[in-house]
C-alpha atoms as a PDB file:
ATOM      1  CA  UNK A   1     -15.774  61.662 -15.464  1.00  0.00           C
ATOM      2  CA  UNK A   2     -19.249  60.946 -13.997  1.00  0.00           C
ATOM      3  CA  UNK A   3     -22.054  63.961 -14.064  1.00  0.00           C
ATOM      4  CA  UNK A   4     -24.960  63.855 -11.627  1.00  0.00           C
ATOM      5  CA  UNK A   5     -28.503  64.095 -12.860  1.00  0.00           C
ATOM      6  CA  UNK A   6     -31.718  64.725 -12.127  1.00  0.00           C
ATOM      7  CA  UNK A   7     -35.296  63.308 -13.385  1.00  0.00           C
ATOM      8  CA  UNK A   8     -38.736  63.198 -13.361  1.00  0.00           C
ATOM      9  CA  UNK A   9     -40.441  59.623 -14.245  1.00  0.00           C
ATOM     10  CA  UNK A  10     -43.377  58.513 -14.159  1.00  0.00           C
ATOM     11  CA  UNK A  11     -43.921  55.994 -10.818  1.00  0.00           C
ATOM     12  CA  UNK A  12     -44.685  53.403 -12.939  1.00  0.00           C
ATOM     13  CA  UNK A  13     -41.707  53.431 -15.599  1.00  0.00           C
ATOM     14  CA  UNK A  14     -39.586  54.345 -11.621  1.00  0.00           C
ATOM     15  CA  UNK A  15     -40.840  50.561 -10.329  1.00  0.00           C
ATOM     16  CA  UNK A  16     -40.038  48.813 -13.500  1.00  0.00           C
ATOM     17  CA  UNK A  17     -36.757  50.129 -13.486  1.00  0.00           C
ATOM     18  CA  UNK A  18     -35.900  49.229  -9.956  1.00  0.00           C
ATOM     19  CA  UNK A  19     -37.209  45.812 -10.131  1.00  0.00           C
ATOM     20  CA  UNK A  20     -35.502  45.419 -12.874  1.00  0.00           C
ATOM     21  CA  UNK A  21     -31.781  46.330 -10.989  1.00  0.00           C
ATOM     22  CA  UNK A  22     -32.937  43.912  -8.484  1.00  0.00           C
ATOM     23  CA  UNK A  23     -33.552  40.998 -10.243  1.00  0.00           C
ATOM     24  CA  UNK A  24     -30.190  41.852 -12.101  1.00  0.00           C
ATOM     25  CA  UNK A  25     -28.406  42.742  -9.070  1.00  0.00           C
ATOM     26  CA  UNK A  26     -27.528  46.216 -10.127  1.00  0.00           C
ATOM     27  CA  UNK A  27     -27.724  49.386  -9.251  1.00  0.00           C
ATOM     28  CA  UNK A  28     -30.749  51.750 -10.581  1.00  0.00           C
ATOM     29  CA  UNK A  29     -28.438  54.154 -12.386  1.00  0.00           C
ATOM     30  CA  UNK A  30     -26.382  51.368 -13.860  1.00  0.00           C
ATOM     31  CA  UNK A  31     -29.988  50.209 -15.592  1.00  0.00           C
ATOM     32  CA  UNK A  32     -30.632  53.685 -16.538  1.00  0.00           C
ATOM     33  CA  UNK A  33     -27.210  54.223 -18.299  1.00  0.00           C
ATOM     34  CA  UNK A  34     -27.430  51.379 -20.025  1.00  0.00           C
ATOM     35  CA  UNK A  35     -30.893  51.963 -21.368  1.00  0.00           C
ATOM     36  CA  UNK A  36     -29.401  55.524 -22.070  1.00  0.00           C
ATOM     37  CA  UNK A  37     -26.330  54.040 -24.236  1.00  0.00           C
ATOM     38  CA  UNK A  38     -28.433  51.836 -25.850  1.00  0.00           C
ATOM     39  CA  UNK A  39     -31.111  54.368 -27.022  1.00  0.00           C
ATOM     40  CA  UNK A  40     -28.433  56.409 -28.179  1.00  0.00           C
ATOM     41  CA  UNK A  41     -26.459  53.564 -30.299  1.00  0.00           C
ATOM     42  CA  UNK A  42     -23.276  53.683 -28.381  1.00  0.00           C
ATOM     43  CA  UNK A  43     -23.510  51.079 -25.738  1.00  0.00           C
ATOM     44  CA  UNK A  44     -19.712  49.049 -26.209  1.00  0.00           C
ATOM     45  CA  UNK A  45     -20.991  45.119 -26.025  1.00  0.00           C
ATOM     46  CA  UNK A  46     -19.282  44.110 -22.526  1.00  0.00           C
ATOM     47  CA  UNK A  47     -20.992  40.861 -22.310  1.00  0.00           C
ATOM     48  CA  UNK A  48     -21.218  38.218 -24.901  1.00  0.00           C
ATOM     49  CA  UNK A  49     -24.403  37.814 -27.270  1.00  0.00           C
ATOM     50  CA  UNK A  50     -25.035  34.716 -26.020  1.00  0.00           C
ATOM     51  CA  UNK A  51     -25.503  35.770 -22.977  1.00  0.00           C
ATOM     52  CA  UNK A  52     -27.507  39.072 -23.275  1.00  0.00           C
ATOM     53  CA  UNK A  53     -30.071  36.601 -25.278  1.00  0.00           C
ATOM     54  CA  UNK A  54     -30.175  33.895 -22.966  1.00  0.00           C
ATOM     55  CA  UNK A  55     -33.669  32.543 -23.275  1.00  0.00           C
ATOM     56  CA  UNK A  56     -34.796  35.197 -25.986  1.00  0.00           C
ATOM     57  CA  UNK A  57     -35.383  31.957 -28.677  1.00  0.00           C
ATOM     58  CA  UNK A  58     -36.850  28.678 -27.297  1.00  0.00           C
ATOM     59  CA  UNK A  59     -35.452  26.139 -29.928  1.00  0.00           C
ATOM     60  CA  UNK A  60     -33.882  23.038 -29.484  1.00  0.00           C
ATOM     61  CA  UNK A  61     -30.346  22.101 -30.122  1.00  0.00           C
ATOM     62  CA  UNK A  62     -31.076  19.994 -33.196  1.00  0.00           C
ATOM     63  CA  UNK A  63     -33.735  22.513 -35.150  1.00  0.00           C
ATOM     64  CA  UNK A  64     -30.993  24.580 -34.408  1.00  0.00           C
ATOM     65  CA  UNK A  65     -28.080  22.797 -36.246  1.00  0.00           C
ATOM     66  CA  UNK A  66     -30.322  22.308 -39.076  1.00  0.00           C
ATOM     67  CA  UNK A  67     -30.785  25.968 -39.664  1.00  0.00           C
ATOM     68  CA  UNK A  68     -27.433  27.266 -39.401  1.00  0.00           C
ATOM     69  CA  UNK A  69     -26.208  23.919 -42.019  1.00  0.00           C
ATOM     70  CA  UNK A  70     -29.024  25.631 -44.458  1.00  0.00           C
ATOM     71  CA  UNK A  71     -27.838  26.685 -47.546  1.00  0.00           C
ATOM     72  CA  UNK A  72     -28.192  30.489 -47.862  1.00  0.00           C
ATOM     73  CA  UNK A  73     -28.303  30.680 -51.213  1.00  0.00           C
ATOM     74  CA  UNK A  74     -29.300  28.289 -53.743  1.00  0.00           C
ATOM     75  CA  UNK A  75     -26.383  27.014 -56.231  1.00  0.00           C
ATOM     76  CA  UNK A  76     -28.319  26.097 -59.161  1.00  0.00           C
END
């Protein structure tokens, strides 16, 4: 069941938010829910990682093989 709310933000934190729903194509109170879930540790991962992190890490295929084939922890 959904509840309405109301708030007060400040207009700056207000524009950030809606720009950001634009440029996601979503709605304002779907940002605001998930920045809600998330700040509260219970957001359920719909998406995959891969995508939520798209462009997070500029690295290039090969410097990234060679990290994950690193050995974690030394043998000898």
């Amino acid at each position: 069941m959904k509840r309405k709310v109301g708030t007060t933000l400040e207009e700056s934190l207000y524009r950030r938010a809606k720009e950001a729903a634009r440029e996601q194509s979503r709605s304002l109170n779907q940002v605001i829910a998930e920045a809600l879930e998330r700040f509260l540790g219970t957001q359920v991962v719909q998406g995959s990682v891969v995508a939520e992190t798209k462009g997070t890490y500029k690295v290039s295929a090969r410097a990234l093989r060679t990290v994950l084939d690193e050995e974690l922890y030394d043998s000898g």
